[in-house]
Each structure stands twice: as C-alpha cells, then as structure tokens.
N, C-alpha and C. Protein backbone atom coordinates (compact mmCIF):
# COMPACT_ATOMS: atom_id res chain seq x y z
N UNK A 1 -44.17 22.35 -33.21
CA UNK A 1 -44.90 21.17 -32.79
C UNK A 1 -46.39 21.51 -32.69
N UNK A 2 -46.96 20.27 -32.80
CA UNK A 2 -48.39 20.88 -32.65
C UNK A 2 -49.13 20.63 -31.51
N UNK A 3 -50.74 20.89 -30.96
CA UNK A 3 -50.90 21.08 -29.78
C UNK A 3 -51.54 18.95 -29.29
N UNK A 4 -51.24 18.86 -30.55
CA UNK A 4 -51.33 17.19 -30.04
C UNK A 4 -50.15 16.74 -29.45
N UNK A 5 -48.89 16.60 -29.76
CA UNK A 5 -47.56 16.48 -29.34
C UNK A 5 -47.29 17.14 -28.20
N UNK A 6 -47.67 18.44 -27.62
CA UNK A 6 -47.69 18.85 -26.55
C UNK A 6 -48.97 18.08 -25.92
N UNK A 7 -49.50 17.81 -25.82
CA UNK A 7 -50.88 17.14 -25.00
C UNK A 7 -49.90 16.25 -24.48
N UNK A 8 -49.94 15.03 -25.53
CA UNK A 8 -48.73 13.85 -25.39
C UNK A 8 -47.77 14.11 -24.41
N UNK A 9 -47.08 14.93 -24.39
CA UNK A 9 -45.83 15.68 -23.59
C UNK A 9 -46.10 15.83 -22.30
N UNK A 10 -47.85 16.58 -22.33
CA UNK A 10 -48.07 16.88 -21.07
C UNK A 10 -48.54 15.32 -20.11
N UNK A 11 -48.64 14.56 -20.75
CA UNK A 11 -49.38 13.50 -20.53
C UNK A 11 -48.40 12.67 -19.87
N UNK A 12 -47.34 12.42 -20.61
CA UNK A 12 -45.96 12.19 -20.19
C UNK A 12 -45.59 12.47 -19.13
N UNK A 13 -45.23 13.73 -19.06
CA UNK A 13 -44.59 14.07 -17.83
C UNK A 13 -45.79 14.52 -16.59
N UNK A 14 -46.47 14.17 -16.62
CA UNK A 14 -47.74 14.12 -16.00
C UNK A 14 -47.11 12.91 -15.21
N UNK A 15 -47.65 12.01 -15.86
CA UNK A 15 -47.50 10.75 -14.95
C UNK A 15 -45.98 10.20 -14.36
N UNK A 16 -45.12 10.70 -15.11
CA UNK A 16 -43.55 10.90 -14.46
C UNK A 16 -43.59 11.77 -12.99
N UNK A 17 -44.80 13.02 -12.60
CA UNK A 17 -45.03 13.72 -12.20
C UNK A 17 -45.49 13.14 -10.51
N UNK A 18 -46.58 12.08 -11.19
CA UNK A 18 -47.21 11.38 -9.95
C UNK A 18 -45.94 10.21 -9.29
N UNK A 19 -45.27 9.17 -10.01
CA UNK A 19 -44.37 8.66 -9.55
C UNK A 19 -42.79 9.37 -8.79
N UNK A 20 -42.34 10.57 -9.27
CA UNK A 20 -41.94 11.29 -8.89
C UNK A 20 -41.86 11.81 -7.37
N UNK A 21 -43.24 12.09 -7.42
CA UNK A 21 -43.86 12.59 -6.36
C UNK A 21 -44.12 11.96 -5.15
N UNK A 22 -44.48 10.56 -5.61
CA UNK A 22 -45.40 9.85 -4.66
C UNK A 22 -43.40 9.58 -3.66
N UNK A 23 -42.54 9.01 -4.52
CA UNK A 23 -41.39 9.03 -3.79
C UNK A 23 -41.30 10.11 -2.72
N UNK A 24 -41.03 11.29 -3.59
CA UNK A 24 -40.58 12.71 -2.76
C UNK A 24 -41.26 12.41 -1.75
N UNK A 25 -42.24 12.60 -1.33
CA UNK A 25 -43.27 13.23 -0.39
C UNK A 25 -43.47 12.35 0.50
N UNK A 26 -42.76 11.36 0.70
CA UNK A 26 -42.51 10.01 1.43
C UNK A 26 -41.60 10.54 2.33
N UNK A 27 -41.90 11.03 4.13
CA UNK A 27 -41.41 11.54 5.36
C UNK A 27 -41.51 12.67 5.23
N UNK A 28 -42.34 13.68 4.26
CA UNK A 28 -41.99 15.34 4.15
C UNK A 28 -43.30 15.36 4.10
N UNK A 29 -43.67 16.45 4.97
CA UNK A 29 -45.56 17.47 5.07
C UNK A 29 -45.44 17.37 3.45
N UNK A 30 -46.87 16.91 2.91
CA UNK A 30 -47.00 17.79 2.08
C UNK A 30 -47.23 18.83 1.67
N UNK A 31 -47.43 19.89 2.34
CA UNK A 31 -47.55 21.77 1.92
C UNK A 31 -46.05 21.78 1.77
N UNK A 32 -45.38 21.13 2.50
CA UNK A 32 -43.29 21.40 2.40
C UNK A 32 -43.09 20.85 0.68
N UNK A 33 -43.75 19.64 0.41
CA UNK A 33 -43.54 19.12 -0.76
C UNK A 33 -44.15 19.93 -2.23
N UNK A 34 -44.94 20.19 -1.26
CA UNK A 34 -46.18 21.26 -2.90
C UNK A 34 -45.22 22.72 -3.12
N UNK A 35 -44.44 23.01 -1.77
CA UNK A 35 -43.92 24.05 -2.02
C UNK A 35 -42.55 24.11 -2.88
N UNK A 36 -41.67 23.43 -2.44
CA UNK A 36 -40.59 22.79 -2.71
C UNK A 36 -40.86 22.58 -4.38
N UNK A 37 -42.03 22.27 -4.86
CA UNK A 37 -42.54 21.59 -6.30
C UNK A 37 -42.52 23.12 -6.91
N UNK A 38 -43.37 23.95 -5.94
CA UNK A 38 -43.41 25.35 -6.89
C UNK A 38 -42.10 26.31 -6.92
N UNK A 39 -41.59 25.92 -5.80
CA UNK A 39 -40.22 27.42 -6.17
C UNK A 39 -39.43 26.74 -7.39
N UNK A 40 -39.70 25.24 -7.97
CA UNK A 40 -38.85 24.66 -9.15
C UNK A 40 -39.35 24.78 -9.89
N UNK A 41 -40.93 25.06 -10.29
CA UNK A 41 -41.68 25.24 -11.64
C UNK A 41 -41.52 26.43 -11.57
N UNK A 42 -41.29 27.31 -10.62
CA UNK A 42 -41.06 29.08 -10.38
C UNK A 42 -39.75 29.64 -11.04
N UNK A 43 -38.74 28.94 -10.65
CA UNK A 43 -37.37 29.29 -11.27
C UNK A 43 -37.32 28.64 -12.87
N UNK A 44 -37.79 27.49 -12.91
CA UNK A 44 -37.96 27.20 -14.54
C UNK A 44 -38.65 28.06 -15.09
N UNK A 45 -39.53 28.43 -14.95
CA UNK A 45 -40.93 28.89 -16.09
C UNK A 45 -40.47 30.35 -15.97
N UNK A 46 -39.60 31.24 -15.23
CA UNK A 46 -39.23 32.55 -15.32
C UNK A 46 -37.76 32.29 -15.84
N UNK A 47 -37.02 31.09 -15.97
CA UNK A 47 -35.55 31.17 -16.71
C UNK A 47 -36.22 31.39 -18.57
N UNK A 48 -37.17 30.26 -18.27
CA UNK A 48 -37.60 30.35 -19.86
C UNK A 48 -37.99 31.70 -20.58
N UNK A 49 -38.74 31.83 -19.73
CA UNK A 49 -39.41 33.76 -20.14
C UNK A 49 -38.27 34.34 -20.85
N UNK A 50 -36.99 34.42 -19.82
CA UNK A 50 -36.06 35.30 -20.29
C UNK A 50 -35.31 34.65 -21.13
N UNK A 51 -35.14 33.58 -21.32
CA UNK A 51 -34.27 32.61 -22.26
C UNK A 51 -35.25 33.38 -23.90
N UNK A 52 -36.56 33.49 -23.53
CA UNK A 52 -37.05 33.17 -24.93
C UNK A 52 -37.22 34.35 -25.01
N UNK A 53 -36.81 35.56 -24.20
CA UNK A 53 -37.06 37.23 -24.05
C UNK A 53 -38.78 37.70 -24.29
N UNK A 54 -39.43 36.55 -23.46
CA UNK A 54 -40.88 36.98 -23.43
C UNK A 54 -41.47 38.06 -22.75
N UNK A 55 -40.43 38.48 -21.33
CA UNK A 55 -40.81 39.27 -20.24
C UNK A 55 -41.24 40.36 -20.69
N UNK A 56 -40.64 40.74 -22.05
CA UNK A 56 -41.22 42.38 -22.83
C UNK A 56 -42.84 42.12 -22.74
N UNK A 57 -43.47 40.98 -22.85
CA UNK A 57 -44.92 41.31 -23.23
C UNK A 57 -45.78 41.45 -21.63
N UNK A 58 -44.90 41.52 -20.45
CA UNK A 58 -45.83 42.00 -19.19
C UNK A 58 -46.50 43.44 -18.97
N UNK A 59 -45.62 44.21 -20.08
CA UNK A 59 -46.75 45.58 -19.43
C UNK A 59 -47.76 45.32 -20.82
N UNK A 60 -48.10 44.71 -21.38
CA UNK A 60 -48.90 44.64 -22.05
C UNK A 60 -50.25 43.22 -21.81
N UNK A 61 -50.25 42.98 -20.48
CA UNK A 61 -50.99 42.10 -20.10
C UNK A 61 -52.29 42.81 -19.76
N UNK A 62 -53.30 42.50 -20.71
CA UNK A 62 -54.55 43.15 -19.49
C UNK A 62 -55.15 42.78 -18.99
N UNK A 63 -55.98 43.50 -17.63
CA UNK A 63 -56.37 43.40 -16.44
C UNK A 63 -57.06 42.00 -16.54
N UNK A 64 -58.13 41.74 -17.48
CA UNK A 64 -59.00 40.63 -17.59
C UNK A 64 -57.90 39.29 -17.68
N UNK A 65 -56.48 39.62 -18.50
CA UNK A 65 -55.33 38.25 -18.47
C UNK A 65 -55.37 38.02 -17.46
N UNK A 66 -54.81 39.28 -16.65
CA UNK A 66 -53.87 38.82 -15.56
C UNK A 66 -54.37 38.44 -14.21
N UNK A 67 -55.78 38.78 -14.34
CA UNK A 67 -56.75 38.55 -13.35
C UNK A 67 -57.20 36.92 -13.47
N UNK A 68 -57.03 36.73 -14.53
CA UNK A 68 -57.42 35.21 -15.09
C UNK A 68 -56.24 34.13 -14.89
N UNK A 69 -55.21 34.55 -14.72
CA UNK A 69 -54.14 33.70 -14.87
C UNK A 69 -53.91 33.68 -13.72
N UNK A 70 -54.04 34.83 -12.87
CA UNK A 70 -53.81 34.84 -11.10
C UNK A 70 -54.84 33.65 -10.29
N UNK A 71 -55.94 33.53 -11.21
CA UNK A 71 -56.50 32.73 -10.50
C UNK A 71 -56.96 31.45 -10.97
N UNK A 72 -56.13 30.83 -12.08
CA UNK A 72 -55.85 30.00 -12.60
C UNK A 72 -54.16 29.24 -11.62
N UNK A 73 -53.68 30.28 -11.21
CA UNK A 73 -52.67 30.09 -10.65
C UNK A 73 -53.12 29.34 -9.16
N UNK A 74 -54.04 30.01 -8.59
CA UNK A 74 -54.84 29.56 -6.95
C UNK A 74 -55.54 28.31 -7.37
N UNK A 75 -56.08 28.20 -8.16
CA UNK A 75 -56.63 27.24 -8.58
C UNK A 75 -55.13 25.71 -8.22
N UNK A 76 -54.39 26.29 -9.05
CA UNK A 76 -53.25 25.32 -9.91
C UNK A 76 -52.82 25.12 -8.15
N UNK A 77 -52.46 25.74 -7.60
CA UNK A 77 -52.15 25.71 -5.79
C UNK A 77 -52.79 24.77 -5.03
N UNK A 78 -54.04 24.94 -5.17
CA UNK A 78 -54.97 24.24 -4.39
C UNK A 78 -54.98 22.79 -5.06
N UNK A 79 -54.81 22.99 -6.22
CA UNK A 79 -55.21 21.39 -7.05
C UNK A 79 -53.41 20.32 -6.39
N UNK A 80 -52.33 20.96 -6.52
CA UNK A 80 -51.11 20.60 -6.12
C UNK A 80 -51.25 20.33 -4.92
N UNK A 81 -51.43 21.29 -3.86
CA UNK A 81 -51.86 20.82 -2.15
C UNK A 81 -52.72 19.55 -1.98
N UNK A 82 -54.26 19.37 -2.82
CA UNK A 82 -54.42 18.17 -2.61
C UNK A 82 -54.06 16.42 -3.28
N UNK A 83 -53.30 17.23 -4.24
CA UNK A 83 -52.97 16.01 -5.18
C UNK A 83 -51.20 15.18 -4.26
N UNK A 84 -50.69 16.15 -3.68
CA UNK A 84 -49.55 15.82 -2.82
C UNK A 84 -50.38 15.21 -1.38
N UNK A 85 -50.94 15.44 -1.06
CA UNK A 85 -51.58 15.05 -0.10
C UNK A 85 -52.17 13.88 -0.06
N UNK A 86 -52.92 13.72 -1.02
CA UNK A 86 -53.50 12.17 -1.63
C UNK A 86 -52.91 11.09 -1.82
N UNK A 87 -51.16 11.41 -2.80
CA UNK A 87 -50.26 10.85 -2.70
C UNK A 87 -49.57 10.42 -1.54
N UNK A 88 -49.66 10.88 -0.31
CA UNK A 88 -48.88 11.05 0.63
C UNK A 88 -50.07 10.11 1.56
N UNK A 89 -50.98 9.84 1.40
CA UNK A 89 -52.39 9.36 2.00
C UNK A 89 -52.46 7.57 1.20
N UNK A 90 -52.30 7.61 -0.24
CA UNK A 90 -52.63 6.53 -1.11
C UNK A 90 -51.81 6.31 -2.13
N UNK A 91 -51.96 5.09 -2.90
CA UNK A 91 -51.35 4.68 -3.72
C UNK A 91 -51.42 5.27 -5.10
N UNK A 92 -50.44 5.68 -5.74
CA UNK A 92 -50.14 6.74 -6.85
C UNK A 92 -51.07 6.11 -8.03
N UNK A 93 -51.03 4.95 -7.68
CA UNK A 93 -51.84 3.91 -8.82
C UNK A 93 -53.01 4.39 -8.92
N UNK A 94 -54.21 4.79 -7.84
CA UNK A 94 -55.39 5.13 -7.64
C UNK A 94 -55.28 6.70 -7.28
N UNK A 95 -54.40 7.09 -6.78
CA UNK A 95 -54.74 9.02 -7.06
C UNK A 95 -54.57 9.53 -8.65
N UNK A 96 -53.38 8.95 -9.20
CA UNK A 96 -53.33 9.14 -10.17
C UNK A 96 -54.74 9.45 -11.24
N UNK A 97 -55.19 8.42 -11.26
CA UNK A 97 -56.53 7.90 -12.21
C UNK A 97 -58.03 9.25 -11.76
N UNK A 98 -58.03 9.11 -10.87
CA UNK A 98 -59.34 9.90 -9.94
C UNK A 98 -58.74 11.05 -10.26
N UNK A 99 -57.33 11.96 -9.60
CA UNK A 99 -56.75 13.25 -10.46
C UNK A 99 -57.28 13.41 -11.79
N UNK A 100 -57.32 12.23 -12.59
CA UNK A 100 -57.36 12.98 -14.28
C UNK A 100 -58.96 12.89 -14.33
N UNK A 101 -60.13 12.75 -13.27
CA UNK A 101 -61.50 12.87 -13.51
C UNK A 101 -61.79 14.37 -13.80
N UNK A 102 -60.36 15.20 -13.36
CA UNK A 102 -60.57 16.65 -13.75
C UNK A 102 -60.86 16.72 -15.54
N UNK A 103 -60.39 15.64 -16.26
CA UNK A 103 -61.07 15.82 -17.62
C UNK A 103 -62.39 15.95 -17.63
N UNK A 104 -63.13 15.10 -17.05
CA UNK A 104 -64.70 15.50 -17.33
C UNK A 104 -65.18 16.70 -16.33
N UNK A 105 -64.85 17.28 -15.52
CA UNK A 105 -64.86 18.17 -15.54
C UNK A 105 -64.63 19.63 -16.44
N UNK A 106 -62.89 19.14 -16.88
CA UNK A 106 -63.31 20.55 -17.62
C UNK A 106 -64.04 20.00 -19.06
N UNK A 107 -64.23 19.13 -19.19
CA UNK A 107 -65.08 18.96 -20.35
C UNK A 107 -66.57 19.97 -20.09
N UNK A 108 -67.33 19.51 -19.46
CA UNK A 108 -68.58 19.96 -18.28
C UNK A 108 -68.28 21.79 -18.73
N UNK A 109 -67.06 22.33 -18.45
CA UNK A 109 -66.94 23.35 -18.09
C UNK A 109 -66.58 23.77 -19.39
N UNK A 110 -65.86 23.69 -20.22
CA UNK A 110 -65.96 23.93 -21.52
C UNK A 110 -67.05 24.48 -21.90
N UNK A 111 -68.03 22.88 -22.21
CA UNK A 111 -68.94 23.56 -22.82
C UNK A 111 -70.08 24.31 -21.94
N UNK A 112 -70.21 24.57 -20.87
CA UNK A 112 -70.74 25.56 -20.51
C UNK A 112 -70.43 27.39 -20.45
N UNK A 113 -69.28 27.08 -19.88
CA UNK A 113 -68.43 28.40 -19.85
C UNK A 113 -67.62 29.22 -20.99
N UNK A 114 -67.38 28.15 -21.82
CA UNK A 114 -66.48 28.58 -22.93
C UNK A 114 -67.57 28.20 -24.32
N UNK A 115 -68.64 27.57 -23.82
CA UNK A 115 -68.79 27.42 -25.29
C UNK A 115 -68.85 26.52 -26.61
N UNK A 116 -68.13 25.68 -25.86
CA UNK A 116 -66.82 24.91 -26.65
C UNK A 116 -67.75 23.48 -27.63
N UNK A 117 -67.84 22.83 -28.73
CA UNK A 117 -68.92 21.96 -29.01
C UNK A 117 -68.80 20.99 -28.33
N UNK A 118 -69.99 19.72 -28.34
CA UNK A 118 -70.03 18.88 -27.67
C UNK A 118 -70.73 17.37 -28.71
N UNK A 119 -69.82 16.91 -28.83
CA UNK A 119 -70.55 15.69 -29.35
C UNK A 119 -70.62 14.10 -28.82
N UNK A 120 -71.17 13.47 -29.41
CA UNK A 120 -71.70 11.90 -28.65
C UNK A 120 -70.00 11.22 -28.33
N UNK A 121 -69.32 11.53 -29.56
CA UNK A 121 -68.01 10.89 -29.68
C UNK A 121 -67.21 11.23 -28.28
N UNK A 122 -67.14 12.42 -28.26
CA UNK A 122 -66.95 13.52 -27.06
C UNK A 122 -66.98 12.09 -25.64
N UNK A 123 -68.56 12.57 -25.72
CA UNK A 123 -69.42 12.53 -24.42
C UNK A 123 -69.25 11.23 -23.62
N UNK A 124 -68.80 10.33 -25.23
CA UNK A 124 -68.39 8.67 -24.72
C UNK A 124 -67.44 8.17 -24.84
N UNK A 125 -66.72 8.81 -24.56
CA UNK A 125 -65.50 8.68 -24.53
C UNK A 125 -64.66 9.26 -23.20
N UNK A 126 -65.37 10.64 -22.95
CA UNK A 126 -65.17 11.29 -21.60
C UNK A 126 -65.86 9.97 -20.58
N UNK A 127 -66.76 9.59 -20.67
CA UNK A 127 -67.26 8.91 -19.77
C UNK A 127 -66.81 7.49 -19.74
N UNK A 128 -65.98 6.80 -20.49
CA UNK A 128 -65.05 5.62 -20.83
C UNK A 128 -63.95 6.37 -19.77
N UNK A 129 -63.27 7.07 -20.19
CA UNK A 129 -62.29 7.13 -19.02
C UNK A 129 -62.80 7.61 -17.46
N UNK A 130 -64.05 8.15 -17.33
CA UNK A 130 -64.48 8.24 -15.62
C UNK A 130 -64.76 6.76 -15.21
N UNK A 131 -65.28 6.00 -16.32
CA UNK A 131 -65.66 5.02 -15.60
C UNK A 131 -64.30 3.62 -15.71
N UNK A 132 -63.41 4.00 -15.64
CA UNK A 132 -62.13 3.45 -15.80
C UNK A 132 -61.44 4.08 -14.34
N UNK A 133 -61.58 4.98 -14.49
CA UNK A 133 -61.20 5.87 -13.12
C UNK A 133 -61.80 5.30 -11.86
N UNK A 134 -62.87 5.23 -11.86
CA UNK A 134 -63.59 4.65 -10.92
C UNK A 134 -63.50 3.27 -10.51
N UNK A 135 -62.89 2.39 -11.80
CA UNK A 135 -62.64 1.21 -11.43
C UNK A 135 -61.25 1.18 -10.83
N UNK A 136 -60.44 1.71 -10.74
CA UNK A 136 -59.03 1.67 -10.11
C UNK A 136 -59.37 2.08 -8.58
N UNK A 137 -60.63 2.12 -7.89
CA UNK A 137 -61.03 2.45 -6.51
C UNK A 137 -60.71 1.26 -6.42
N UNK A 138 -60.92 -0.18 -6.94
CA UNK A 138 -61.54 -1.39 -6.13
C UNK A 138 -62.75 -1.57 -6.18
C-alpha cells in the first residue's frame, strides 16, 4: 500500500478514535482512560513486532533512533492526556477539529526542522483547514 492509503487509514481511524473515546471516558479520570488506551496500543503494537518477527532489528537501533522515538513517545503521552481530557471537558465535534491544528504545526516544523519544501499550494491549504478549525469554536 502506499503512504497515501495509510494517511487515509490513519485519518479513519483517527476520527473512529475521537468518537470512541469521547464515549469511553464518560464517568472514568481521564489519566485512567489515556492509560487504559496505552496498555492496548502496547499489547497490539508488540503482538505485531513479533507476528511480523521485527524484534530482531532492536539491538540494532541507534542511540540517535532510540532517543528520538523515546521522545516522540512523551510527546505521543502528553498529546493523549490532553486530548482525553478535552474530550472529557467538550464536545468531540469541537476537540476533534482544534486536535488536528497539530497539522499546521507540524507543517511550521517541517519546514523548519526537517527541511522539508514549502509551497503557496502547501501554505493555503494548511491555512483552509486552521481556519475551518477555528470555525467549529462558534
């Protein structure tokens, strides 16, 4: 498959993700709910490893990966703690939308940090969906 079909996918179950959620977390703390969310992406994403016999490539991770992914991981923690929280605060309809302003962000961050090109098409288009985002405040 290609990495458009996975986007799609992710996009998908993204928003299956927020409705999902916004249920769950209805009478439960959310840190109980964010946690509860990770020991299930924890037991999936390490059945797969071994399903697909990936685990051979961990002693071959280096320091700069694994240092990067550890804190891609804190990152991914903190972003779950407040996105359950928000849910648990507001309507999935409007966290939802404001959550995905993290696109122009990592857009922002792309091309600063990574590099990455930047064009008008880009730029207006990123800013079509913030300002769509912003209208789901009210």
């Amino acid at each position: 498959m290609s990495w458009l079909t996975y986007a799609l996918l992710s996009a998908g179950f993204a928003a299956a993700t927020a409705i999902l959620a916004k249920v769950g977390v209805e009478g439960v703390p959310s840190t109980l709910a964010t946690a509860i969310r990770t020991v299930v992406i924890l037991v999936f994403a390490w059945g797969l490893v071994f399903l697909q016999g990936e685990q051979h490539a961990l002693p071959s991770l280096s320091r700069k990966s694994l240092l990067f992914l550890v804190l891609s991981g804190v990152a991914t923690g903190l972003s779950w703690l407040a996105y359950f929280r928000a849910l648990q605060l507001g309507p999935a309809s409007r966290v939802a939308p404001i959550d995905k302003l993290s696109l122009a962000i990592t857009l922002v961050l792309a091309v600063l940090v990574l590099k990455e090109p930047f064009s008008w098409k880009l730029g207006l288009g990123v800013s079509l969906m913030v300002v769509g985002a912003l209208l789901t405040l009210k």
